[in-house]
C-alpha atoms as a PDB file:
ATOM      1  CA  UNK A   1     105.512  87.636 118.032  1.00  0.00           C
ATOM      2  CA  UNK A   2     103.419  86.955 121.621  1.00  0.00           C
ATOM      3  CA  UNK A   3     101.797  89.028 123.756  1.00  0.00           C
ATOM      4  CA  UNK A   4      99.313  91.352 121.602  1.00  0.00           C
ATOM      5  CA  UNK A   5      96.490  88.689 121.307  1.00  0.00           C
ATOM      6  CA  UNK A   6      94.475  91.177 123.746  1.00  0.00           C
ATOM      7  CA  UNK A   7      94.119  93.826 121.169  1.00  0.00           C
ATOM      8  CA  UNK A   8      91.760  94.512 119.131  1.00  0.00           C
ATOM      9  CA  UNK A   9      93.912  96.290 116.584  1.00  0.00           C
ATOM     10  CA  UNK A  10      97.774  95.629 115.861  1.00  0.00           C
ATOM     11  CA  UNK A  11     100.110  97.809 114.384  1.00  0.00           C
ATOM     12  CA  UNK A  12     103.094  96.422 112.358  1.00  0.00           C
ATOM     13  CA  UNK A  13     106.228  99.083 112.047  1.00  0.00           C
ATOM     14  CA  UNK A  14     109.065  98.118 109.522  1.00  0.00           C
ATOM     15  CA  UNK A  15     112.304 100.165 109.474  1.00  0.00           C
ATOM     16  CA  UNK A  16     113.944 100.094 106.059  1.00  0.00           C
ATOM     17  CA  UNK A  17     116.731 102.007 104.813  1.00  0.00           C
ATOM     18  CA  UNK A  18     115.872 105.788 104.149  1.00  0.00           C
ATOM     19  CA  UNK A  19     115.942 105.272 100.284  1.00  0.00           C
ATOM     20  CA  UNK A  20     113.114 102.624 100.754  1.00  0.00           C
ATOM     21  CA  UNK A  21     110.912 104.409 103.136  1.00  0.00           C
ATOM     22  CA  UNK A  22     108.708 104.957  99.434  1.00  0.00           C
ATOM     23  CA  UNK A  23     108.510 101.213  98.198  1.00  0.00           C
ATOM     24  CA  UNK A  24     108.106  99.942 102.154  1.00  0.00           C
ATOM     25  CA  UNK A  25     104.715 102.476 102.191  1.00  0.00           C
ATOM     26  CA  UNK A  26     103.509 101.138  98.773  1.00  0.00           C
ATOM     27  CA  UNK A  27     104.361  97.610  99.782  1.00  0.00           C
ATOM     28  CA  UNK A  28     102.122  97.975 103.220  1.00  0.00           C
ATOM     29  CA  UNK A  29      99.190  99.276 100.978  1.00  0.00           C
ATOM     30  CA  UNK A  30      97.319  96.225 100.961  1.00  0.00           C
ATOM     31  CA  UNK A  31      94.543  94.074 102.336  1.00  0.00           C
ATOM     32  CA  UNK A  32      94.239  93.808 105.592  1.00  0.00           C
ATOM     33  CA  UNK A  33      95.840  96.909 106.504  1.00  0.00           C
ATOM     34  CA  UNK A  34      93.391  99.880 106.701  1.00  0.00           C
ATOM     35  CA  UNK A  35      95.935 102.713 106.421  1.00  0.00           C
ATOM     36  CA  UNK A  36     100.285 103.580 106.215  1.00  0.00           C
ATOM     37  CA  UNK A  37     101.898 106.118 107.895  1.00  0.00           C
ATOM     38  CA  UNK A  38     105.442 107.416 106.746  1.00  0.00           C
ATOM     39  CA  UNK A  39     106.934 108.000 110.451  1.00  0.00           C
ATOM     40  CA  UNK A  40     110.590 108.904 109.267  1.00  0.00           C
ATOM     41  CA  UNK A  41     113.882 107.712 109.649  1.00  0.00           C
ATOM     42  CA  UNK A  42     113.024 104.430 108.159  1.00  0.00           C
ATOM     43  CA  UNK A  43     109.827 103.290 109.684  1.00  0.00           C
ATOM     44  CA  UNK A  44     106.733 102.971 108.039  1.00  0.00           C
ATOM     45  CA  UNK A  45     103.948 101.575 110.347  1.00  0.00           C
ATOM     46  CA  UNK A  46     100.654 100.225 108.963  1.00  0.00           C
ATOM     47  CA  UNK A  47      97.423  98.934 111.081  1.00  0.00           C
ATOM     48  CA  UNK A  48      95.125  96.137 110.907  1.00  0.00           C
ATOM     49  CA  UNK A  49      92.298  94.116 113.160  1.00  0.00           C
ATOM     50  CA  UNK A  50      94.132  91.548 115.320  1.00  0.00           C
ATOM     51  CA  UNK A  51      91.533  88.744 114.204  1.00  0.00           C
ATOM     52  CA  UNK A  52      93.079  88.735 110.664  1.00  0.00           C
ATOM     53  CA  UNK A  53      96.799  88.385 111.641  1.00  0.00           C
ATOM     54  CA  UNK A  54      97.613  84.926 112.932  1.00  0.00           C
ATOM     55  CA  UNK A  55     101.301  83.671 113.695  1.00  0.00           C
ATOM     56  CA  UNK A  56     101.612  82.275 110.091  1.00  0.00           C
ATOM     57  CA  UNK A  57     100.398  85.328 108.439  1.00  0.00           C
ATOM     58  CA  UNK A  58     102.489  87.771 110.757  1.00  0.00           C
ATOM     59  CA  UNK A  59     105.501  85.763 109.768  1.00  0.00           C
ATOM     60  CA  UNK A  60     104.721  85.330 106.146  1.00  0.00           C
ATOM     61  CA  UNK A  61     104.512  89.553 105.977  1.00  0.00           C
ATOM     62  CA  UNK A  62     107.685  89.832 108.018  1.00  0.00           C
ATOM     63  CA  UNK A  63     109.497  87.964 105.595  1.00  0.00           C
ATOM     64  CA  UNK A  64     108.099  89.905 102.701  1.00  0.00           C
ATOM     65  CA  UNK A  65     109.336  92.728 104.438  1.00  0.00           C
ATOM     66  CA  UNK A  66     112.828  91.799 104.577  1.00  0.00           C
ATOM     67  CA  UNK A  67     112.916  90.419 101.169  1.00  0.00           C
ATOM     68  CA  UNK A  68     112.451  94.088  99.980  1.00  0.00           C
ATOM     69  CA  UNK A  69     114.442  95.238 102.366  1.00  0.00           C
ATOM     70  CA  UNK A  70     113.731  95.715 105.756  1.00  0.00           C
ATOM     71  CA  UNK A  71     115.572  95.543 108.600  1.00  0.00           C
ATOM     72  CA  UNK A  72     113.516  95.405 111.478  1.00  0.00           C
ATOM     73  CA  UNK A  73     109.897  94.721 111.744  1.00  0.00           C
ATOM     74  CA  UNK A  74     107.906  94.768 115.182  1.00  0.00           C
ATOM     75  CA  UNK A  75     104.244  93.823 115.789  1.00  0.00           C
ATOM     76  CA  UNK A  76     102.483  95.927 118.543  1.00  0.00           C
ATOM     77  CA  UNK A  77      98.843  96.434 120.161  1.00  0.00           C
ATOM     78  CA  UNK A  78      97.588  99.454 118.947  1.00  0.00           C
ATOM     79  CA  UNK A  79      94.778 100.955 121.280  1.00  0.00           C
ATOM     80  CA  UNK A  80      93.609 103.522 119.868  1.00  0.00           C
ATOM     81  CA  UNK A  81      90.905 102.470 117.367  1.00  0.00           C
ATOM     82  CA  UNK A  82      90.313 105.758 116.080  1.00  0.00           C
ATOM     83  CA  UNK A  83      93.738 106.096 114.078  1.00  0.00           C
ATOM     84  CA  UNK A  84      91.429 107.827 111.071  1.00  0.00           C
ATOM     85  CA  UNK A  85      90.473 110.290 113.037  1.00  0.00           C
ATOM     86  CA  UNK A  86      93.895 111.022 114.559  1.00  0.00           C
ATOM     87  CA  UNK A  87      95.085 110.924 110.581  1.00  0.00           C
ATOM     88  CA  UNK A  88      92.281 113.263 109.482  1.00  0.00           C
ATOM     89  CA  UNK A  89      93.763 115.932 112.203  1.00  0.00           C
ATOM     90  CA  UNK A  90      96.682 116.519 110.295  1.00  0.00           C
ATOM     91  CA  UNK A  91      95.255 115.791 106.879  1.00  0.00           C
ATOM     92  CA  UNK A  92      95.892 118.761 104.972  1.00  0.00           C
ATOM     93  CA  UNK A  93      94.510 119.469 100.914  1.00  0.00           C
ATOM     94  CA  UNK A  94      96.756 119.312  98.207  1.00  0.00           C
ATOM     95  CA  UNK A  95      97.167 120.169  94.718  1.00  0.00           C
ATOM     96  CA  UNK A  96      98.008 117.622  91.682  1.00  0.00           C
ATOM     97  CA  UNK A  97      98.064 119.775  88.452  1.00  0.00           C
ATOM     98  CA  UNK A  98      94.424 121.205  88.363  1.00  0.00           C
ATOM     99  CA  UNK A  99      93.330 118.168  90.804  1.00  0.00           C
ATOM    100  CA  UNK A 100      92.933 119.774  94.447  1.00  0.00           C
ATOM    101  CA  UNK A 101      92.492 116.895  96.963  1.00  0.00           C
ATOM    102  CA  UNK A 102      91.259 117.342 100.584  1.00  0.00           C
ATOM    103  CA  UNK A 103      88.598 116.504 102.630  1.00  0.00           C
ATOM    104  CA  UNK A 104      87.052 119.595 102.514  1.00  0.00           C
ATOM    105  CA  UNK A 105      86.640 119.541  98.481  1.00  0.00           C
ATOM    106  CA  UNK A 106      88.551 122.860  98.347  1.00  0.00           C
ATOM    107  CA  UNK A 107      89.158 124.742  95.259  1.00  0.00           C
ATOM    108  CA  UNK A 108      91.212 127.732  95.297  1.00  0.00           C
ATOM    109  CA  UNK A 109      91.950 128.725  92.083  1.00  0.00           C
ATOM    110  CA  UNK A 110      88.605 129.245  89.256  1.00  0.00           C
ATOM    111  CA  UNK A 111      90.292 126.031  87.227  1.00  0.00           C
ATOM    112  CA  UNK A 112      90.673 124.152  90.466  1.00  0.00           C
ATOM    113  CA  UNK A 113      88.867 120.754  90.118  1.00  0.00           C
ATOM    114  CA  UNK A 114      88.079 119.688  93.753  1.00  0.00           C
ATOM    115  CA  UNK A 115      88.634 115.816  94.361  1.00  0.00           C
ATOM    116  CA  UNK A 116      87.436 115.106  98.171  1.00  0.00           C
ATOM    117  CA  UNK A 117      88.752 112.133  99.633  1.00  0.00           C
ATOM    118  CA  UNK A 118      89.449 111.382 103.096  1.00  0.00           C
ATOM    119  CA  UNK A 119      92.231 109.676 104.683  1.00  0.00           C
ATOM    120  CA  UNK A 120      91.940 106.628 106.203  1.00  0.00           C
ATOM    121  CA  UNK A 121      91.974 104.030 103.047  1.00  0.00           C
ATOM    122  CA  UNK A 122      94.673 101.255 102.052  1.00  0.00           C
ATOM    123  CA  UNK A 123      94.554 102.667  98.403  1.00  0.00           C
ATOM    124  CA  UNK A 124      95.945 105.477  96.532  1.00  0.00           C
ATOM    125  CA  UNK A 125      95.929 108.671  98.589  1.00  0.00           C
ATOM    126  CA  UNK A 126      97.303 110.781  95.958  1.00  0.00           C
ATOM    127  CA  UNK A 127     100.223 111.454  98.008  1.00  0.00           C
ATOM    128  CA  UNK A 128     102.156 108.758  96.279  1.00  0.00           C
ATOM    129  CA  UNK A 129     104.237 109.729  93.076  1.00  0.00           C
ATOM    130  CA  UNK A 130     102.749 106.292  91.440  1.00  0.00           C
ATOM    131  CA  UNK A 131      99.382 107.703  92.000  1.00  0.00           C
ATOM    132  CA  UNK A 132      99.747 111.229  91.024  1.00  0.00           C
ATOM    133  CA  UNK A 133     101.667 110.464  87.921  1.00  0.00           C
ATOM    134  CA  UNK A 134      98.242 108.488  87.067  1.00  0.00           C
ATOM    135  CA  UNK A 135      96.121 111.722  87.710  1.00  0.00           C
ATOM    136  CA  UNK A 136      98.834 113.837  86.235  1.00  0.00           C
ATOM    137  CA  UNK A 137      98.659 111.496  83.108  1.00  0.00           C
ATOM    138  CA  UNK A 138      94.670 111.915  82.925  1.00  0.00           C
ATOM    139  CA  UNK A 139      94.313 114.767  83.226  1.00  0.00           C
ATOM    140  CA  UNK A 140      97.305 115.179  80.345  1.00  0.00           C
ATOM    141  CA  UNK A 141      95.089 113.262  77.614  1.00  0.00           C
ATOM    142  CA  UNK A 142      91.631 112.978  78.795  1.00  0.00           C
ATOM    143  CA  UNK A 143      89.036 115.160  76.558  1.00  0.00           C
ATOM    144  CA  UNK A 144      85.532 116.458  77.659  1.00  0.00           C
ATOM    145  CA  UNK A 145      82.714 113.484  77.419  1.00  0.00           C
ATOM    146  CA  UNK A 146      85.206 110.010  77.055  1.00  0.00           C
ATOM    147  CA  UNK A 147      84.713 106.829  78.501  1.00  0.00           C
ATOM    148  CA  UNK A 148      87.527 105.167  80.919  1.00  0.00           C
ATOM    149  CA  UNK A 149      88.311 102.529  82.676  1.00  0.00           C
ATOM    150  CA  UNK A 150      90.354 102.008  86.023  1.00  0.00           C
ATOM    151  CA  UNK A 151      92.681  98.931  85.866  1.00  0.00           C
ATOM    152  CA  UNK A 152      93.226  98.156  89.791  1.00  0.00           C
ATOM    153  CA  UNK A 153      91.432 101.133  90.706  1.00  0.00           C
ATOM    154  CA  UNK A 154      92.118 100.592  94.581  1.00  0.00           C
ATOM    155  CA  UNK A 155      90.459 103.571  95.870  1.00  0.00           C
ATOM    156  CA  UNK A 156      89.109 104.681  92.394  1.00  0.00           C
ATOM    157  CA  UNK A 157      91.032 107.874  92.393  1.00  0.00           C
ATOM    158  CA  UNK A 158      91.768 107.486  88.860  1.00  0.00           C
ATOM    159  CA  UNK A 159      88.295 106.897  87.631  1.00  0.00           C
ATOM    160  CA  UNK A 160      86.690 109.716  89.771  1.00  0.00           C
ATOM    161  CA  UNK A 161      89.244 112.224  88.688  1.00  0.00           C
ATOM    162  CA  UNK A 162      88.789 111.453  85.212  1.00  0.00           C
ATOM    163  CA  UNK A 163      84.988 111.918  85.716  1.00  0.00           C
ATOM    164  CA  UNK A 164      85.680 115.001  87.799  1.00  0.00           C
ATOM    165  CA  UNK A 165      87.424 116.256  85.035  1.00  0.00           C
ATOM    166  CA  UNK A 166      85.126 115.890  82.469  1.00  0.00           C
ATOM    167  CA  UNK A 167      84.613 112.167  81.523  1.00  0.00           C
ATOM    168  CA  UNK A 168      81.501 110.651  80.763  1.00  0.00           C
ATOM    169  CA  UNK A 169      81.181 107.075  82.415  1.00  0.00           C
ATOM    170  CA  UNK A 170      83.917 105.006  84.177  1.00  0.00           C
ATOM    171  CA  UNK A 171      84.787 101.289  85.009  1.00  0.00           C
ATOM    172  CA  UNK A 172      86.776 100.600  87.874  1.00  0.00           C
ATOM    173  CA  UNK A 173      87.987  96.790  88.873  1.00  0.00           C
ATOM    174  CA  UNK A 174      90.457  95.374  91.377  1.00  0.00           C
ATOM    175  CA  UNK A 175      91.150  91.534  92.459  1.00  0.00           C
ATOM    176  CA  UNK A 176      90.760  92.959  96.214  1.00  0.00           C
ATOM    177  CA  UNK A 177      87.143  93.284  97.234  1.00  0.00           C
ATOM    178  CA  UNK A 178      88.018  95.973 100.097  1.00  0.00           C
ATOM    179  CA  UNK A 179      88.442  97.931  96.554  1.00  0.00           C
ATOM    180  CA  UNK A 180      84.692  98.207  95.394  1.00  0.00           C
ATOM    181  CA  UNK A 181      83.800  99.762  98.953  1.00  0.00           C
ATOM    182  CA  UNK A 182      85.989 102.313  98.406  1.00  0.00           C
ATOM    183  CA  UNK A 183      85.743 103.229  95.154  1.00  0.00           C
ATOM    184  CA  UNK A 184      82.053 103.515  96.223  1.00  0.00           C
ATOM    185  CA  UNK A 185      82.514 105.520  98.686  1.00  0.00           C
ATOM    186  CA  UNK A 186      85.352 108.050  97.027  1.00  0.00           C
ATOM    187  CA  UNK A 187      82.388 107.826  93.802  1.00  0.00           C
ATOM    188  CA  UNK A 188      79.248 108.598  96.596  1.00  0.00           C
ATOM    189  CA  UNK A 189      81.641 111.981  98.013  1.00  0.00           C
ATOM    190  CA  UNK A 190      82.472 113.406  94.410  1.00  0.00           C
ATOM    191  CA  UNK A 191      78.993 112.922  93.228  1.00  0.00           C
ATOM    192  CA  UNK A 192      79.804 110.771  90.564  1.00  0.00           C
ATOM    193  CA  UNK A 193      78.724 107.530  91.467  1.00  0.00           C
ATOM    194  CA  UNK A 194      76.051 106.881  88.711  1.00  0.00           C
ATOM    195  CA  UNK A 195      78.402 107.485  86.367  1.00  0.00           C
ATOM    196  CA  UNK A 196      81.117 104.905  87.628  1.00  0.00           C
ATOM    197  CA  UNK A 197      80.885 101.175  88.038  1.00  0.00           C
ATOM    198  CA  UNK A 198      83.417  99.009  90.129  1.00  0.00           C
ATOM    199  CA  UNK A 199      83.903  94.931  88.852  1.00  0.00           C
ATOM    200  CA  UNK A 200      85.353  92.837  91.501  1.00  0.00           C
ATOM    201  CA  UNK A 201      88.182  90.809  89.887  1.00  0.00           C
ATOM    202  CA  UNK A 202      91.035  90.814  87.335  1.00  0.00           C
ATOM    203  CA  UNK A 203      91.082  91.986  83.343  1.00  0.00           C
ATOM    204  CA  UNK A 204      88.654  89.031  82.454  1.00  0.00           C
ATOM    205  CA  UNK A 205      86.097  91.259  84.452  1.00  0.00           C
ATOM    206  CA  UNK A 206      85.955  93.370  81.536  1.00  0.00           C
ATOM    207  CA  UNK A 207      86.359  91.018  78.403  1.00  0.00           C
ATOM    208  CA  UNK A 208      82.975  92.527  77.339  1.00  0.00           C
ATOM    209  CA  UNK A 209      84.215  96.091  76.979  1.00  0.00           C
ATOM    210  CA  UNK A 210      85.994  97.637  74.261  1.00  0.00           C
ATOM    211  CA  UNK A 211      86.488 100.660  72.604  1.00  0.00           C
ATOM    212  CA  UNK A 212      86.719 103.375  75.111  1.00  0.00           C
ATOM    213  CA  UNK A 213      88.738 106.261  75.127  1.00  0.00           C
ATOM    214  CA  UNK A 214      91.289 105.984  77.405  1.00  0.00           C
ATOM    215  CA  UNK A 215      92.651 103.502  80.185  1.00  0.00           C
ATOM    216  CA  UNK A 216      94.328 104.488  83.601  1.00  0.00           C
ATOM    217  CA  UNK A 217      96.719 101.647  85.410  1.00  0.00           C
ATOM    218  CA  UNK A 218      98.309 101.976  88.556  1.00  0.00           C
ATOM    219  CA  UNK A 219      99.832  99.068  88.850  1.00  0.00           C
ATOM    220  CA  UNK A 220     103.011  96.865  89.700  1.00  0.00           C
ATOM    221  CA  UNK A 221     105.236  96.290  86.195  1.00  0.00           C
ATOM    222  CA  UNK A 222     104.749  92.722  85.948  1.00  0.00           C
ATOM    223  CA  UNK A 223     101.246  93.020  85.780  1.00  0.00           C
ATOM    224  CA  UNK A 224     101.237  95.598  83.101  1.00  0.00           C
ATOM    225  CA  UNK A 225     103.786  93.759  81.034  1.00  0.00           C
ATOM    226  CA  UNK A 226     101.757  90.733  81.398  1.00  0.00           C
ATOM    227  CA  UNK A 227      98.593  92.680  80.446  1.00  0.00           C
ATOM    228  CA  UNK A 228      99.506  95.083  77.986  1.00  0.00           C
ATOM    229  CA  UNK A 229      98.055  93.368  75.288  1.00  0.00           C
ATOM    230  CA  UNK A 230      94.656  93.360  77.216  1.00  0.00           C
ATOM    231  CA  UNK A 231      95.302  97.129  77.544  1.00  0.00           C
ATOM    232  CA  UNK A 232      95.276  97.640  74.346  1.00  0.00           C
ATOM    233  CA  UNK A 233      92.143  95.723  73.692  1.00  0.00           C
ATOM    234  CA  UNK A 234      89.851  97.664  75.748  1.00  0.00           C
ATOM    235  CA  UNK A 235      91.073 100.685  73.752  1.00  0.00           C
ATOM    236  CA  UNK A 236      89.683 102.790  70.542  1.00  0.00           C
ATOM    237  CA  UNK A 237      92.115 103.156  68.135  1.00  0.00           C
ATOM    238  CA  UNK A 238      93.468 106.270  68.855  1.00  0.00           C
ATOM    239  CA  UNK A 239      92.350 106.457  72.507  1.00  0.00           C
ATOM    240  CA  UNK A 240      94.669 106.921  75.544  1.00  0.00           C
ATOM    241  CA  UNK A 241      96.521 104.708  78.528  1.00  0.00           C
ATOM    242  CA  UNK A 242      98.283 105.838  81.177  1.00  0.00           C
ATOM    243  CA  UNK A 243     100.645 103.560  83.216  1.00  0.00           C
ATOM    244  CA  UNK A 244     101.746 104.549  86.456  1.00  0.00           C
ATOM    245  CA  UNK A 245     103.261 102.758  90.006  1.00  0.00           C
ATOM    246  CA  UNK A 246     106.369 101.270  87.710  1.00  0.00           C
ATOM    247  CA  UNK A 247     109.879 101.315  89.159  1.00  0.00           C
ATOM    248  CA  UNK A 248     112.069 102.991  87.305  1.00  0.00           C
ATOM    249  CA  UNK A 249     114.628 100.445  87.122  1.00  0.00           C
ATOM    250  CA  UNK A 250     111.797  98.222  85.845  1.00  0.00           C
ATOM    251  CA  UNK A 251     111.171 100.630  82.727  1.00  0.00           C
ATOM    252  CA  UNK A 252     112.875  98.841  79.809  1.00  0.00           C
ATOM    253  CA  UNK A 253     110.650  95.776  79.832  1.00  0.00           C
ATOM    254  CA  UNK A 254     107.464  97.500  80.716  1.00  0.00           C
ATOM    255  CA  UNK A 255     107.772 100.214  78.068  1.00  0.00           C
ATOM    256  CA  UNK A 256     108.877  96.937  75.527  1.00  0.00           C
ATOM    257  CA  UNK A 257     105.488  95.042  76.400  1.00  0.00           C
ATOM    258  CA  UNK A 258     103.208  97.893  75.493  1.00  0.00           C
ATOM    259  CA  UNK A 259     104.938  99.135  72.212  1.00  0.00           C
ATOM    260  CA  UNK A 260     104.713  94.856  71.084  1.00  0.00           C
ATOM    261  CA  UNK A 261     100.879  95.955  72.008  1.00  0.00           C
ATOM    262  CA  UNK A 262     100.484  98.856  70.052  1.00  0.00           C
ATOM    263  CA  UNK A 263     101.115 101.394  72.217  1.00  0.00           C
ATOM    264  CA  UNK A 264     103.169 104.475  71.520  1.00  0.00           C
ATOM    265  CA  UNK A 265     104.417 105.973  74.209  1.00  0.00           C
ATOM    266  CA  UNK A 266     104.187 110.211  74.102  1.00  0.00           C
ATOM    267  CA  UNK A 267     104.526 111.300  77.593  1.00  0.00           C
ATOM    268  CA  UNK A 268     106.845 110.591  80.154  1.00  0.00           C
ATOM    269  CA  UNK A 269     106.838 111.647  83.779  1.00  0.00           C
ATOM    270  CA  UNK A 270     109.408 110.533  86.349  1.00  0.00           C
ATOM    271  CA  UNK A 271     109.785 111.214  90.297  1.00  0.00           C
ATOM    272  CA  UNK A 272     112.885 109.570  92.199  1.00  0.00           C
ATOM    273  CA  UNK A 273     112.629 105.967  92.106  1.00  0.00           C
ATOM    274  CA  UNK A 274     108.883 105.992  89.762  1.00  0.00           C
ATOM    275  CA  UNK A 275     107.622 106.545  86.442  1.00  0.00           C
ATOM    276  CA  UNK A 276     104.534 107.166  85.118  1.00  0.00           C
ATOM    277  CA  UNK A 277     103.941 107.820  81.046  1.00  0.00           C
ATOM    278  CA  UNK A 278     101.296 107.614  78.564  1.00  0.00           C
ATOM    279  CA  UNK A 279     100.255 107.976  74.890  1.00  0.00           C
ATOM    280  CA  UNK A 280      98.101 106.389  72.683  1.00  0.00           C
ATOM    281  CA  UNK A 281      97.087 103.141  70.552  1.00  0.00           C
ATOM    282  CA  UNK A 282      97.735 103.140  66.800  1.00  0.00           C
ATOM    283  CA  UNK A 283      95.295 103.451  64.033  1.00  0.00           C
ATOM    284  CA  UNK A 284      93.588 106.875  65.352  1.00  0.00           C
END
């Protein structure tokens, strides 16, 4: 791990088995990277400022990396500081049930709902099944004119897609401050940023709010187990959750931990190695 303390950017590229290449991208999508790139055969490859990434923290992410399976990981200068821009040539719209997201905010199909985003970000491109069984799940329950809130928005997709869709007012929050800049931004593009507003921090960020409508979380199982409960709270009776980014090996437990919440589960959708599903709290 010598010789790229000249660069102003490094790139770190793990090779994993081919049925990992999915949780090795999801993995990389997090602070201080700045983007993940699915290269094939294995490697994933990921990019962050050189100033961030001392020996101990280059080590401490290698052996993450091999705990989840990994078996090589290389640290290289990466020269090219425009990477976005190089990502944005080959960025290409895409459609996630009436959802079509781009950077061009193409729609089309009448019942198209445009979602712009560009690439570039550490969080929730769409791309992923974890996030689009979150957008497939709003878009599933949501109704014309309800409130929502984004548990570890990341990027915010969640909460501007339910607002593109019809929602009235969102709350997005994330323990990663790199999270409110985006979800600003992604807010700012779609034209709904007075109607959405980010909370830097975990679930006690939003011990004042109850009583919405619905609740979108793309996040890892333990936190949702751990949380469900707290899930529930925020909720109307009646209103709607959707979980999403949950292995589904990890299921069983998760699915346990929001029915001892309240929570009846209603909708179920699974892709390879993920599950999303949804439904809604008792007493509606």
């Amino acid at each position: 791990m010598s010789g790229e303390r000249g660069a102003e950017w490094l790139e770190w590229r793990v090779t994993v088995p081919l049925e990992l290449e999915e949780l090795a991208a999801e993995s990389l999508l997090r602070p201080p990277f700045t983007g993940v790139e699915v290269v094939g055969g294995g490697v994933v490859r990921t990019f962050a400022r050189a100033e961030l990434l001392d020996d101990a923290t280059r080590a401490e992410f290698d052996a993450e990396a091999r705990a989840f399976g990994a078996t090589a990981v290389e640290w290289r200068p990466y020269e090219d500081r425009d990477w976005e821009a190089a990502a944005r040539a080959t960025w290409r719209t895409f459609r996630v049930g009436r959802l079509c997201v781009g950077p061009d905010g193409a729609a089309p199909r009448p019942d198209d709902v445009p979602l712009r985003l560009e690439p570039g970000g550490a969080y929730g491109t769409g791309r992923h099944p974890s996030t689009r069984g979150g957008l497939l799940g709003v878009q599933r329950f949501l109704a014309a004119g309800e409130t929502v809130v984004d548990a570890g928005c990341g990027s915010g997709i969640l909460a501007v897609a339910a607002l593109l869709l019809g929602g009235r007012e969102a709350i997005g929050f994330d323990i990663d401050p790199n999270a409110g800049a985006s979800t600003r931004d992604l807010a700012a593009a779609n034209g709904v940023d007075g109607r959405l507003a980010f909370r830097e921090g975990g679930f006690e960020t939003v011990a004042d709010v109850c009583g919405v409508d619905g609740v979108a979380a793309n996040l890892y199982y333990d936190l949702v187990e751990r949380h469900a409960p707290d899930l529930a709270r925020l909720l109307r009776p009646g209103g709607w959750f959707v979980v999403a980014g949950i292995r589904a090996s990890l299921e069983t437990p998760v699915r346990d931990a929001v029915a001892a919440a309240g929570l009846d589960v209603t909708w179920r959708w699974p892709r390879g190695r993920w599950v999303a599903f949804g439904g809604r709290k008792g007493g509606g």
